[in-house]
PDB file of N, CA and C in Angstrom:
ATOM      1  N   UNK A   1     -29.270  15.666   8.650  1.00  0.00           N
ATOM      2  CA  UNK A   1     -29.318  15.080   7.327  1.00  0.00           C
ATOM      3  C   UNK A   1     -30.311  15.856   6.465  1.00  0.00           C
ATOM      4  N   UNK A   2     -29.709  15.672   5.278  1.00  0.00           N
ATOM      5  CA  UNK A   2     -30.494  16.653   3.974  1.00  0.00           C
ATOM      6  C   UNK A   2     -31.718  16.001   3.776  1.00  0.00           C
ATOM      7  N   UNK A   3     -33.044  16.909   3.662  1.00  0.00           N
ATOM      8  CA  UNK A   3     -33.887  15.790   2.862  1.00  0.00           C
ATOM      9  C   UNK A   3     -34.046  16.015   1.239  1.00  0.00           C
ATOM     10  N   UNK A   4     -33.996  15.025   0.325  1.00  0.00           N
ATOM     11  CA  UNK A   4     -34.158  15.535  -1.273  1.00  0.00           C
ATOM     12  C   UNK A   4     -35.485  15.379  -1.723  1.00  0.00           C
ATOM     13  N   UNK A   5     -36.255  16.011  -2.421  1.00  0.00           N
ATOM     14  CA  UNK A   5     -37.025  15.849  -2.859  1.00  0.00           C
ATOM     15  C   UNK A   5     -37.414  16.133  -4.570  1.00  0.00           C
ATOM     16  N   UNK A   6     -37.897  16.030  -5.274  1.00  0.00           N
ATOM     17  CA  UNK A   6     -37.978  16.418  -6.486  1.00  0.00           C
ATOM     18  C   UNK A   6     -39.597  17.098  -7.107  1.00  0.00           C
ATOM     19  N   UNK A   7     -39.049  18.104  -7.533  1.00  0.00           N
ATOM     20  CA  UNK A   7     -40.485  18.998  -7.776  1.00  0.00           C
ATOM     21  C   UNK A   7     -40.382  19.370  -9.650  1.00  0.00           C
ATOM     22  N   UNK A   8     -41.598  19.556  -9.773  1.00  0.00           N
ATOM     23  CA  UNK A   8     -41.652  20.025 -10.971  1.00  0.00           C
ATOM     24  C   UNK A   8     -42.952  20.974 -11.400  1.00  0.00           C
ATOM     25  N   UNK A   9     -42.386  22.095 -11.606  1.00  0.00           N
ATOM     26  CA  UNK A   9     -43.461  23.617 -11.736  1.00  0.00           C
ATOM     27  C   UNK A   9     -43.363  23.448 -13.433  1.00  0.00           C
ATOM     28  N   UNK A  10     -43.582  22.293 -14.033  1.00  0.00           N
ATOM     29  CA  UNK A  10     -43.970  22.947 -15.771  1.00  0.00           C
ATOM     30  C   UNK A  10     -45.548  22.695 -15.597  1.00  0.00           C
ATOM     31  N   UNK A  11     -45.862  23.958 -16.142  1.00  0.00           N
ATOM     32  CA  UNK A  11     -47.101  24.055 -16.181  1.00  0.00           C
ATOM     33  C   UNK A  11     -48.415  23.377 -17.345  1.00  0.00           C
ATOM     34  N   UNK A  12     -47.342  22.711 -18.204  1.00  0.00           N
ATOM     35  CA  UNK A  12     -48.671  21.753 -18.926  1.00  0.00           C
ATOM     36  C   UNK A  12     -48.505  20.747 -18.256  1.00  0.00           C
ATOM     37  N   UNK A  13     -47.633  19.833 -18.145  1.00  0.00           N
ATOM     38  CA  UNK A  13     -47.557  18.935 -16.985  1.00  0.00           C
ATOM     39  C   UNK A  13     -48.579  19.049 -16.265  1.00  0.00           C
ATOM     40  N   UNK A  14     -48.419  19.902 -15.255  1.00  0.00           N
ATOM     41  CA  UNK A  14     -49.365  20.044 -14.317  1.00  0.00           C
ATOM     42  C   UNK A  14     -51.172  20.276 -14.728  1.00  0.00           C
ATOM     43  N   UNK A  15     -51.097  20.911 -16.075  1.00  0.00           N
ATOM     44  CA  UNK A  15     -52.324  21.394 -16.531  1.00  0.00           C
ATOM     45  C   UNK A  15     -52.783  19.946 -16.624  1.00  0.00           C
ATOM     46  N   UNK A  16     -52.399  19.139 -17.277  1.00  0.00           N
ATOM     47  CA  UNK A  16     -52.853  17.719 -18.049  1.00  0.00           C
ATOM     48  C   UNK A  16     -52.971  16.984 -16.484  1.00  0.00           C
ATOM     49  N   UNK A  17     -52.288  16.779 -15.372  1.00  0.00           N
ATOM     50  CA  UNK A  17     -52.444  15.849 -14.531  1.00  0.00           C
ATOM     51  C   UNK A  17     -53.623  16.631 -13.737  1.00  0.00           C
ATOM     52  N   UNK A  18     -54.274  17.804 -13.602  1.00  0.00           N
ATOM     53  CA  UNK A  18     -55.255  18.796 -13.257  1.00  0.00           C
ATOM     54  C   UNK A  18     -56.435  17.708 -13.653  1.00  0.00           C
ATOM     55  N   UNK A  19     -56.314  18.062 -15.315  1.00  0.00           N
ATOM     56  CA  UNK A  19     -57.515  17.757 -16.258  1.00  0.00           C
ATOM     57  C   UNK A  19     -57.786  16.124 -16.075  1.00  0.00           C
ATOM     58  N   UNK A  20     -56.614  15.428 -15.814  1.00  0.00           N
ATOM     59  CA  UNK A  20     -56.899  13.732 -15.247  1.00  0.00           C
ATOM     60  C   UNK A  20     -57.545  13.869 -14.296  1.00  0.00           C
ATOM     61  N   UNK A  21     -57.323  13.864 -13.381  1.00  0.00           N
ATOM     62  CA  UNK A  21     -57.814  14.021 -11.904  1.00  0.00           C
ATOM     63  C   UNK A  21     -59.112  15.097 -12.101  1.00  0.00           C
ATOM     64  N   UNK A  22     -59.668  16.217 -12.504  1.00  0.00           N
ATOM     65  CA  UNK A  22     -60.818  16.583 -12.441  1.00  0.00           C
ATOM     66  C   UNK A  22     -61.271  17.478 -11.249  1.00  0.00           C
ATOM     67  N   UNK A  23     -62.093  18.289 -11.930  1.00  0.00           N
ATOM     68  CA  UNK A  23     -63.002  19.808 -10.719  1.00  0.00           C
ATOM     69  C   UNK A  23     -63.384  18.918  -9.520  1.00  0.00           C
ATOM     70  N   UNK A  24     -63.949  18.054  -9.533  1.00  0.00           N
ATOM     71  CA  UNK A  24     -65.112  17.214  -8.818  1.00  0.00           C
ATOM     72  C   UNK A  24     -63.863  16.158  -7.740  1.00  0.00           C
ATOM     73  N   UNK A  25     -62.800  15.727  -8.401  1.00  0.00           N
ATOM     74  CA  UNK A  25     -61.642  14.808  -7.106  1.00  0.00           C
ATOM     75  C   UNK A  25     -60.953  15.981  -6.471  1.00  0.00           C
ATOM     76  N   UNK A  26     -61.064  17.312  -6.754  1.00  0.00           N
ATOM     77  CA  UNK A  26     -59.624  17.804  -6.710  1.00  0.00           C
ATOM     78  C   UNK A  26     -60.252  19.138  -5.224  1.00  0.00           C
ATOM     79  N   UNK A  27     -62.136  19.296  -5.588  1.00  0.00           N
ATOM     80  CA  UNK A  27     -63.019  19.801  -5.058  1.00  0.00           C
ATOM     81  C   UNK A  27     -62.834  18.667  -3.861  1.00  0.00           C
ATOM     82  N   UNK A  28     -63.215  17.872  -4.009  1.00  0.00           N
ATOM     83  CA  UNK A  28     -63.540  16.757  -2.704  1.00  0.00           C
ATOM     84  C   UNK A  28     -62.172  16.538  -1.661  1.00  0.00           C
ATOM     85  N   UNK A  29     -60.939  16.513  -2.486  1.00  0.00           N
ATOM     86  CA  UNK A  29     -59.528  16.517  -1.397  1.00  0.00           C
ATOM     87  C   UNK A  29     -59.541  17.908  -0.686  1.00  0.00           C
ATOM     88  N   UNK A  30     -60.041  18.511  -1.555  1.00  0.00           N
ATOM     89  CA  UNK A  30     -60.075  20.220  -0.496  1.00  0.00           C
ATOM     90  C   UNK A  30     -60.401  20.196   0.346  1.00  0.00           C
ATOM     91  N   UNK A  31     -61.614  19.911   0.103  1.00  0.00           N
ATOM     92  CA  UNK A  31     -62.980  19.661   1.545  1.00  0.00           C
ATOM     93  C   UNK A  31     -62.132  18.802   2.947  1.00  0.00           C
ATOM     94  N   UNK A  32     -61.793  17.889   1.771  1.00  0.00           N
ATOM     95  CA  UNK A  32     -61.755  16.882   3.492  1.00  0.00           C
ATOM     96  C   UNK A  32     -60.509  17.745   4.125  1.00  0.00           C
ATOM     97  N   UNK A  33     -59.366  18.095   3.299  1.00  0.00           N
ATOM     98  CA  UNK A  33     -58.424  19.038   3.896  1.00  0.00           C
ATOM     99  C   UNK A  33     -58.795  20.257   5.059  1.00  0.00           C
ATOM    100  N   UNK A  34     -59.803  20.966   4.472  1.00  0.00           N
ATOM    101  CA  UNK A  34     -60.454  22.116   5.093  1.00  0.00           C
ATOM    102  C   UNK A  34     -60.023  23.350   4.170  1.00  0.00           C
ATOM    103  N   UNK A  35     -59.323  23.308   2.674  1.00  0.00           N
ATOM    104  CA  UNK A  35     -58.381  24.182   2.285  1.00  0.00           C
ATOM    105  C   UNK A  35     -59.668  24.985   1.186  1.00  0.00           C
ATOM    106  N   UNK A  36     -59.308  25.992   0.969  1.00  0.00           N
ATOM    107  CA  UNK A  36     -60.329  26.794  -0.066  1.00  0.00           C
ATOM    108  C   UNK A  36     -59.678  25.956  -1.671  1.00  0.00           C
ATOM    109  N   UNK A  37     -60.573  25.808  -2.201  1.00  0.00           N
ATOM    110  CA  UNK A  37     -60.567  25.449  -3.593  1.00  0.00           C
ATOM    111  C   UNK A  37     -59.464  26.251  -4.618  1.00  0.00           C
ATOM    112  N   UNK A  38     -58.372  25.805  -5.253  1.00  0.00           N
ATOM    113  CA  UNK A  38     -57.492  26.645  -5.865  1.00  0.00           C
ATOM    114  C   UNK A  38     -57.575  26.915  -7.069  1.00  0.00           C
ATOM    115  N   UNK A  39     -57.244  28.200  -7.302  1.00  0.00           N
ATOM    116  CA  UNK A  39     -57.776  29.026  -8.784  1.00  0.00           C
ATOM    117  C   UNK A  39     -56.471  29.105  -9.952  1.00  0.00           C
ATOM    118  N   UNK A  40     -55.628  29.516  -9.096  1.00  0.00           N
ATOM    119  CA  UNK A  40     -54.737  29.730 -10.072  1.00  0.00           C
ATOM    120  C   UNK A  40     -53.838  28.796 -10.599  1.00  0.00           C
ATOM    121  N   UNK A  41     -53.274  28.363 -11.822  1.00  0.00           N
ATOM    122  CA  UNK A  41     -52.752  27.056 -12.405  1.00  0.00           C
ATOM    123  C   UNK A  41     -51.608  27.325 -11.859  1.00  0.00           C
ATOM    124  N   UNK A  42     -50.660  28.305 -11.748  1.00  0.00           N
ATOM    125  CA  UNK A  42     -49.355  28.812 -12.027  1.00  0.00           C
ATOM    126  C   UNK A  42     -48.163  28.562 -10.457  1.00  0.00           C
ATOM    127  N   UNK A  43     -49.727  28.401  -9.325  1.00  0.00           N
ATOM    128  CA  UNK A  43     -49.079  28.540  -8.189  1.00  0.00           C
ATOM    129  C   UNK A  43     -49.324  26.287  -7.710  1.00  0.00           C
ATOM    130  N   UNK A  44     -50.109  25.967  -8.559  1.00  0.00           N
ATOM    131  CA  UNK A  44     -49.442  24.329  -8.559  1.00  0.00           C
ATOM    132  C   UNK A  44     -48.383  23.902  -8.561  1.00  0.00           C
ATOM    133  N   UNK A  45     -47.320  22.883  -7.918  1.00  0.00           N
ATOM    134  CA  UNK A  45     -46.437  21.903  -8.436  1.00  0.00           C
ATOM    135  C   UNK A  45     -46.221  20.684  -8.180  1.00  0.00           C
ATOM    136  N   UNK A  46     -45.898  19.550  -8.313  1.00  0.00           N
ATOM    137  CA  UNK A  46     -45.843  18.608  -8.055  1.00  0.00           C
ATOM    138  C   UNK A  46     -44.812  17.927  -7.237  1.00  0.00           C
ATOM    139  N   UNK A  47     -44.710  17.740  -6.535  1.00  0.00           N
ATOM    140  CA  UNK A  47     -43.513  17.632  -5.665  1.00  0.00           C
ATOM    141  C   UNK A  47     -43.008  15.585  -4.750  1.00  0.00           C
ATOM    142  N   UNK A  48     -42.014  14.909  -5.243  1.00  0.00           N
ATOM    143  CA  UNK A  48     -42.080  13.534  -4.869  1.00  0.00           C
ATOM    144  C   UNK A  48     -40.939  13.340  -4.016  1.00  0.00           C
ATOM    145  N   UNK A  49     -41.136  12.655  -2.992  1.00  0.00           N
ATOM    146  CA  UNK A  49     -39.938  12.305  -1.626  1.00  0.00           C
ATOM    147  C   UNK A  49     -40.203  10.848  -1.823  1.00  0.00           C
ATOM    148  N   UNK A  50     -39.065  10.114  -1.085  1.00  0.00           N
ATOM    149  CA  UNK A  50     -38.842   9.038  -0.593  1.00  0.00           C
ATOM    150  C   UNK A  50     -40.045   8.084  -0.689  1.00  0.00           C
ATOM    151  N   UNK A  51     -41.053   8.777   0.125  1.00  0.00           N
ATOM    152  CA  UNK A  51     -42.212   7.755   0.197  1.00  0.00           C
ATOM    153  C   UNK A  51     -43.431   8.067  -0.859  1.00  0.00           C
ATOM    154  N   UNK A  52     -43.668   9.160  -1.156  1.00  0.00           N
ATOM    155  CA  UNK A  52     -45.094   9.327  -2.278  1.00  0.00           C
ATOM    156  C   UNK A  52     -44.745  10.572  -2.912  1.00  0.00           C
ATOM    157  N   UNK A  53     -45.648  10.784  -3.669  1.00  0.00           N
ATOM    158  CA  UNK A  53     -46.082  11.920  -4.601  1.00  0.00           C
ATOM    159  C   UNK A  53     -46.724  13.353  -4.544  1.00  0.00           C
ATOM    160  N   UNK A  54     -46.618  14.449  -4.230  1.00  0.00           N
ATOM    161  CA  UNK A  54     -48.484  14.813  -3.614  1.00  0.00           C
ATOM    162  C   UNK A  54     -48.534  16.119  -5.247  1.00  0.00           C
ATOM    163  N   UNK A  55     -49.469  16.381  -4.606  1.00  0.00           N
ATOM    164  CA  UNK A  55     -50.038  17.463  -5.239  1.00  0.00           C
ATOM    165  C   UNK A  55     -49.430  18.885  -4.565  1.00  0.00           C
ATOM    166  N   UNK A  56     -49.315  19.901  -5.173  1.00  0.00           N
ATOM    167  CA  UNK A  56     -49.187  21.124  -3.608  1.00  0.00           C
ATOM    168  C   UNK A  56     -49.143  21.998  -4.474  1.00  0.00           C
ATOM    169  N   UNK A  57     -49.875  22.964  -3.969  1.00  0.00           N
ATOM    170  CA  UNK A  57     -50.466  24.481  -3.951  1.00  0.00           C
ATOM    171  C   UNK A  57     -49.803  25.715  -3.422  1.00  0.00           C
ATOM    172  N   UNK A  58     -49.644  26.626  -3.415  1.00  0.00           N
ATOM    173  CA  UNK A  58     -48.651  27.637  -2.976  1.00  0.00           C
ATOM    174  C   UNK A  58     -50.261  28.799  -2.585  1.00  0.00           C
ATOM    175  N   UNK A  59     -50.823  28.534  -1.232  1.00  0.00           N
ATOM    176  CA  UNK A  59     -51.976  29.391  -0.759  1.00  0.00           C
ATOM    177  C   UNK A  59     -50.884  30.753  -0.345  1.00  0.00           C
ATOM    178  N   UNK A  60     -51.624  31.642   0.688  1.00  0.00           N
ATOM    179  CA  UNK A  60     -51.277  32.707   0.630  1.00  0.00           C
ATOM    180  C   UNK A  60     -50.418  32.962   2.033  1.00  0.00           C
ATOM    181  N   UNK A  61     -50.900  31.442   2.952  1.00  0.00           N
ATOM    182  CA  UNK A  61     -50.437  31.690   4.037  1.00  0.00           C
ATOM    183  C   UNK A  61     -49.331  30.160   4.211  1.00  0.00           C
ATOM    184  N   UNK A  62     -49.193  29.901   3.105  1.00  0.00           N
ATOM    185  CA  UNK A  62     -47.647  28.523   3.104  1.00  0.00           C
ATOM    186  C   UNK A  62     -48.369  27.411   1.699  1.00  0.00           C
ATOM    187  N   UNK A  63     -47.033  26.456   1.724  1.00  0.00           N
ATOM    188  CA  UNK A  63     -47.802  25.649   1.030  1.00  0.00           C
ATOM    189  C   UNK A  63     -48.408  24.626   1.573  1.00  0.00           C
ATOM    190  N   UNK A  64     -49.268  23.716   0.198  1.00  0.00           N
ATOM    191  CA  UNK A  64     -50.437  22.954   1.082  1.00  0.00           C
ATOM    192  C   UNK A  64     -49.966  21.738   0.292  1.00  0.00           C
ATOM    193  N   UNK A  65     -50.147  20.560   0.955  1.00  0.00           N
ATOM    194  CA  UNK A  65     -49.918  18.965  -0.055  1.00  0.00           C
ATOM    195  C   UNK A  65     -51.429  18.897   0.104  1.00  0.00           C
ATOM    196  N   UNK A  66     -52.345  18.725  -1.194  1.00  0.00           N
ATOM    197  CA  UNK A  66     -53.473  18.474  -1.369  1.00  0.00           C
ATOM    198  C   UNK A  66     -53.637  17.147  -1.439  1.00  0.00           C
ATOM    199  N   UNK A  67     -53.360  16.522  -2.381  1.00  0.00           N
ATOM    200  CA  UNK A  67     -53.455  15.001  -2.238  1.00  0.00           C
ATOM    201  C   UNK A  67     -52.589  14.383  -2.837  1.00  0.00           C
ATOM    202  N   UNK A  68     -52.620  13.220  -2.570  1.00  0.00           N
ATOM    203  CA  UNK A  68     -51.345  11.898  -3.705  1.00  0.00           C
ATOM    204  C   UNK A  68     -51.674  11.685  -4.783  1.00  0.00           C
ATOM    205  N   UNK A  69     -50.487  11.597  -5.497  1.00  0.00           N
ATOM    206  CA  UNK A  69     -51.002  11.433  -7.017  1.00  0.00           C
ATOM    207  C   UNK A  69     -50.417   9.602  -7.309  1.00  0.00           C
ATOM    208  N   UNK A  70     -50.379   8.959  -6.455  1.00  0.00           N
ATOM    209  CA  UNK A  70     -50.058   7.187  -6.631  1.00  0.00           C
ATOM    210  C   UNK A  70     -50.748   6.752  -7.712  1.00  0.00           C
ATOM    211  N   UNK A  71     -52.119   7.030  -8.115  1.00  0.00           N
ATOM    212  CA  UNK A  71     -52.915   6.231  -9.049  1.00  0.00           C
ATOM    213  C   UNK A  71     -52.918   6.924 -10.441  1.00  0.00           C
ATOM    214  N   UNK A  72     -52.371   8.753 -10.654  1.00  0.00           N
ATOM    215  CA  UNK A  72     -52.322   9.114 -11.863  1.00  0.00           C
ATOM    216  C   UNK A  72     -51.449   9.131 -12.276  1.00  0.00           C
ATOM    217  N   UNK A  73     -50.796   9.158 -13.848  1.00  0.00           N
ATOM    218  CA  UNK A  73     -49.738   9.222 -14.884  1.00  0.00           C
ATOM    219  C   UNK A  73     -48.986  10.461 -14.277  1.00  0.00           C
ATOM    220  N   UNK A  74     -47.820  10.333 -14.040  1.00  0.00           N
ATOM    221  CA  UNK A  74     -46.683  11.796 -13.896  1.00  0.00           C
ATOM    222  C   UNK A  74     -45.607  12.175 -15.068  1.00  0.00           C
ATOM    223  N   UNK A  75     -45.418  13.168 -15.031  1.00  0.00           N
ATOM    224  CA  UNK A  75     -44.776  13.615 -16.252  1.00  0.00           C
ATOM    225  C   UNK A  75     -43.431  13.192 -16.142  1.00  0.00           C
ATOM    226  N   UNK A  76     -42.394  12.742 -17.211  1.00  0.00           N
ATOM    227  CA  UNK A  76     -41.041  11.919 -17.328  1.00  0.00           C
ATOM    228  C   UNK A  76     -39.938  12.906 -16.924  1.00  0.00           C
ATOM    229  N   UNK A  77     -40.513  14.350 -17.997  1.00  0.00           N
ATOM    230  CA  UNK A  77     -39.298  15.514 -17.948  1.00  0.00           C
ATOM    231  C   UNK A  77     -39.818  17.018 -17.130  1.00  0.00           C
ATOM    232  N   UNK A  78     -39.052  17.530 -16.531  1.00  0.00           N
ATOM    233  CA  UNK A  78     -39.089  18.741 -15.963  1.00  0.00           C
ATOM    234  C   UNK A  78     -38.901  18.599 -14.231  1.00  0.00           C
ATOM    235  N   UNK A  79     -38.296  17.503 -14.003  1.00  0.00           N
ATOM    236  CA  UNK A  79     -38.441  17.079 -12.328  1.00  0.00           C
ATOM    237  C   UNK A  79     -36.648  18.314 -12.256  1.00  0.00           C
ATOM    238  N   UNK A  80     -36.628  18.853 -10.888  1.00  0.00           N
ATOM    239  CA  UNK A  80     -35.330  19.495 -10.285  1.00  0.00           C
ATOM    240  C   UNK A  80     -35.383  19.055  -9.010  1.00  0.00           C
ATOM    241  N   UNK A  81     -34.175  18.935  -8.632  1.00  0.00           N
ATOM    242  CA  UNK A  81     -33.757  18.425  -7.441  1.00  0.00           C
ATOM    243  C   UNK A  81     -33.923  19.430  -6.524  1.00  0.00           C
ATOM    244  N   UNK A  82     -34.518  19.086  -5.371  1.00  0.00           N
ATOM    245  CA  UNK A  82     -34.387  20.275  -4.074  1.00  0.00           C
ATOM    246  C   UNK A  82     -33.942  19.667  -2.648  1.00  0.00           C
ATOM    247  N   UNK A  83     -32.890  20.487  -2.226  1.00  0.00           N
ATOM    248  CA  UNK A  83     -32.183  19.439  -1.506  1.00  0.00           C
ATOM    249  C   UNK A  83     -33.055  20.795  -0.031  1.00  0.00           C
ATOM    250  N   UNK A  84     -33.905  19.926   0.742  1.00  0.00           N
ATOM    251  CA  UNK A  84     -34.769  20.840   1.828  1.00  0.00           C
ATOM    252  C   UNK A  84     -33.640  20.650   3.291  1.00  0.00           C
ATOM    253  N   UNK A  85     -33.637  21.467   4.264  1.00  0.00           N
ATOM    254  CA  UNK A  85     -32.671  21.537   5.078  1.00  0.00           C
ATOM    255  C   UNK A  85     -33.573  21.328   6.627  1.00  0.00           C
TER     256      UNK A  85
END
């Protein structure tokens, strides 16, 4: 069975849910992760399944789900369907 998920790489979107959430929450999910702190805006997207929301990063060695976004505002338009195998 397929799994679907829905992602969205627009990058103000993502800039604005960045700037909600903050250096200092976004520093602290790293940590507890173990993941290096991420620099670049471009390699963010937001990505939602069945059960939650996360955050995720595109590092150098795969991607990473940093944390849930349950408690912040998500953007209405720019979601695409990805059907994962």
């Amino acid at each position: 069975m397929k799994n679907i998920v829905y992602r969205n790489h627009d990058r103000y979107a993502v800039k604005r849910l960045l700037m909600e959430i903050g250096a200092h929450q976004l520093n602290k999910e790293c940590e507890l992760m173990k993941l290096p702190f991420p620099k670049r805006l471009g390699l963010f997207y937001i990505e939602s399944s069945d059960d939650c929301v996360y955050l995720v990063y595109k590092y150098y060695d795969g991607t990473r789900k940093i944390m849930k976004l349950d408690r912040y505002e998500l953007p209405e338009a720019g979601w695409e369907r990805i059907s994962l195998e």
